[in-house]
Protein backbone atom coordinates (compact mmCIF):
# COMPACT_ATOMS: atom_id res chain seq x y z
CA UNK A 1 -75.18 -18.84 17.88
CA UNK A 2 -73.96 -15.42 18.17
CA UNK A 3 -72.12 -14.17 21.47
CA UNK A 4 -73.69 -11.41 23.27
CA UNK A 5 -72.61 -7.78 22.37
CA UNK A 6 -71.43 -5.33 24.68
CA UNK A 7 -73.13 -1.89 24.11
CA UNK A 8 -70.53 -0.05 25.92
CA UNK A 9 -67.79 -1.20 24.22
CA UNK A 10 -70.16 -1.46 20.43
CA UNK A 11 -71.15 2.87 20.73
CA UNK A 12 -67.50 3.68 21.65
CA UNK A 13 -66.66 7.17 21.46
CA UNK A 14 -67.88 7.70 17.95
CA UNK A 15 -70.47 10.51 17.19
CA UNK A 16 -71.60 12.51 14.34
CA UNK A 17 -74.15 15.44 14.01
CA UNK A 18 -76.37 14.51 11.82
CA UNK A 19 -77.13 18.06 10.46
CA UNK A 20 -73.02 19.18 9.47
CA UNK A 21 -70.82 16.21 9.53
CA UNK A 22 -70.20 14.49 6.08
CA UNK A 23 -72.43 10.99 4.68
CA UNK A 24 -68.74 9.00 6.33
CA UNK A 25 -68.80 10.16 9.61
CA UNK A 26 -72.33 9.75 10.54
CA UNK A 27 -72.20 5.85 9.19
CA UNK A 28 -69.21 5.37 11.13
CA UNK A 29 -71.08 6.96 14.34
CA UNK A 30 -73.36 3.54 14.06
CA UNK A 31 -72.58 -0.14 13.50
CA UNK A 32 -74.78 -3.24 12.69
CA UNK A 33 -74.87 -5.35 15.46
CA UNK A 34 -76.02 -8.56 13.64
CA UNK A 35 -79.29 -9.75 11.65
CA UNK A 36 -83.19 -9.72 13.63
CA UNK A 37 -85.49 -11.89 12.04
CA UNK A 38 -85.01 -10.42 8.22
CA UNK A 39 -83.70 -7.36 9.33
CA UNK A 40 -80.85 -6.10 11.33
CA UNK A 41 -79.75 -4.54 14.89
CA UNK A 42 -78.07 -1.39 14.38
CA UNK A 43 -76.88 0.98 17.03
CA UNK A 44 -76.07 5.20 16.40
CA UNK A 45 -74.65 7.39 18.44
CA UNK A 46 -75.70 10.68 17.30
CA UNK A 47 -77.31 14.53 17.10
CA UNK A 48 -79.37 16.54 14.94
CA UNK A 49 -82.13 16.02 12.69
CA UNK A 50 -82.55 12.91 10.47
CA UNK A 51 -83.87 13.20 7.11
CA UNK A 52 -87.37 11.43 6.26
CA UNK A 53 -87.24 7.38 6.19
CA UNK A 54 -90.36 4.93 5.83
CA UNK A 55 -89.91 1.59 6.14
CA UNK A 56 -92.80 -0.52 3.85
CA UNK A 57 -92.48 -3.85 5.18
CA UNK A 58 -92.21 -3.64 8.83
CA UNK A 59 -92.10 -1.61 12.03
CA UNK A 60 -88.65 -0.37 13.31
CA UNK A 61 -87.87 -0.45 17.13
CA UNK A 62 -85.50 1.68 19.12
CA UNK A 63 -84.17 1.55 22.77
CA UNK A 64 -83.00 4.97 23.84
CA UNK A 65 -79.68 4.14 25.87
CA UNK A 66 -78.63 7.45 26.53
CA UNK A 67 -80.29 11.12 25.79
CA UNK A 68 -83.59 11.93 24.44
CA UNK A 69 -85.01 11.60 20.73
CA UNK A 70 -87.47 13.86 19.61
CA UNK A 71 -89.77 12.28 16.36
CA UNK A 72 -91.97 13.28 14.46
CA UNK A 73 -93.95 10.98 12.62
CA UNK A 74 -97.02 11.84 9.40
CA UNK A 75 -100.01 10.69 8.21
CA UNK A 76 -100.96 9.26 5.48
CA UNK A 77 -101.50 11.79 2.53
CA UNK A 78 -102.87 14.44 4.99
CA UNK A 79 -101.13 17.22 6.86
CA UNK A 80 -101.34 15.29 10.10
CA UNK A 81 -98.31 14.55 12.29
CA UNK A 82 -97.54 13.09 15.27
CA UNK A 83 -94.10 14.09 17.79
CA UNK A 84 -93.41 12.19 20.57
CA UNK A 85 -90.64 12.43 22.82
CA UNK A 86 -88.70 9.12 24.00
CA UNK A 87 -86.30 9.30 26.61
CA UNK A 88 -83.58 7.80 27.93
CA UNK A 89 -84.84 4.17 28.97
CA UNK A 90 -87.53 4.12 26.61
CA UNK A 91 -88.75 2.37 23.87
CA UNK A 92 -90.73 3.31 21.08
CA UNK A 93 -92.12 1.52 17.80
CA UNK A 94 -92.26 3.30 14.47
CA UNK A 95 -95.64 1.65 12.46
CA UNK A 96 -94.72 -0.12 9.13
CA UNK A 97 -95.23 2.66 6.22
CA UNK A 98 -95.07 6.06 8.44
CA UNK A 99 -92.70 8.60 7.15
CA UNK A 100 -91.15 9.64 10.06
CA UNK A 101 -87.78 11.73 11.58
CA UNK A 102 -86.04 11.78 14.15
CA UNK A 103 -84.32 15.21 16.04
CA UNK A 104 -81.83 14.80 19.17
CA UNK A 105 -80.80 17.87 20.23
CA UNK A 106 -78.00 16.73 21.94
CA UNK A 107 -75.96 13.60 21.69
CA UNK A 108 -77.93 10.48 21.86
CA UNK A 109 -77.31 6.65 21.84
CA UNK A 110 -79.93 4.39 20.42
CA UNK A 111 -80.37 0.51 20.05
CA UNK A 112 -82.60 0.23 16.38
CA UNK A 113 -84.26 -3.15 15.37
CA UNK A 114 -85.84 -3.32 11.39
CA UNK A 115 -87.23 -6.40 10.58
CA UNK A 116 -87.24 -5.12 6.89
CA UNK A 117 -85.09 -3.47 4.36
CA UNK A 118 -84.66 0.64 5.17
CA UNK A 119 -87.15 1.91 2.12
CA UNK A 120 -87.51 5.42 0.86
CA UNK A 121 -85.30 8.41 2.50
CA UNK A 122 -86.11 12.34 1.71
CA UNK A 123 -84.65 15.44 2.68
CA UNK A 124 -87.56 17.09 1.32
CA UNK A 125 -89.69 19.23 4.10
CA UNK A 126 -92.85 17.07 3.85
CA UNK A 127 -91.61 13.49 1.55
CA UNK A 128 -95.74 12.99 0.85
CA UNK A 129 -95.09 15.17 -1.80
């Protein structure tokens, strides 16, 4: 059995801003918490605007804690999109296979569960190609 996790003390004081800081600080902005199912719990601490991610094989879940997250999520082959703001004390669940981003304008903390490996990441404007 694991022992619970204290968020405070997990996000700490560490940030990064996700459009200028360098590929070290922004992975040291978030820690994995532990293992979900056959996934992982992963907390970030963050700001800016994530590059494109799908996950295949399952949904991902996040828990604002703090701030707001802005994402944007598209459809299928199509020029359809969805954005949907989720504020702090919110919870909102990304559909397995969506390319989606996310855009915090300022600094936000977020509680992230994947029940499956991460999958493709583009920095490209639209990933469908």
């Amino acid at each position: 059995m694991r022992p619970p996790v204290d968020l405070a003390e997990a996000f700490g004081d560490k940030s990064a801003n996700l459009d200028t800081d360098p590929l070290e600080k922004i992975r040291a902005a978030g820690a994995n918490l532990g293992s979900f199912d056959t996934g992982d719990i992963t907390i970030g601490y963050f700001r800016g605007t994530s590059p494109w991610e799908r996950h295949i094989d399952g949904d991902e879940f996040f828990y604002v804690v703090e701030g707001e997250i802005k994402f944007t999520l598209l459809d299928g082959e199509d020029e359809g999109r969805d954005e949907v703001a989720v504020p702090a004390g919110s919870i909102f669940v990304i559909p397995r296979g969506r390319w989606h981003r996310s855009l915090a304008g300022h600094p936000v903390k977020v509680l992230i569960l994947r029940v499956a490996d991460h999958g493709p990441v583009s920095f490209e404007d639209d990933p469908r190609g």
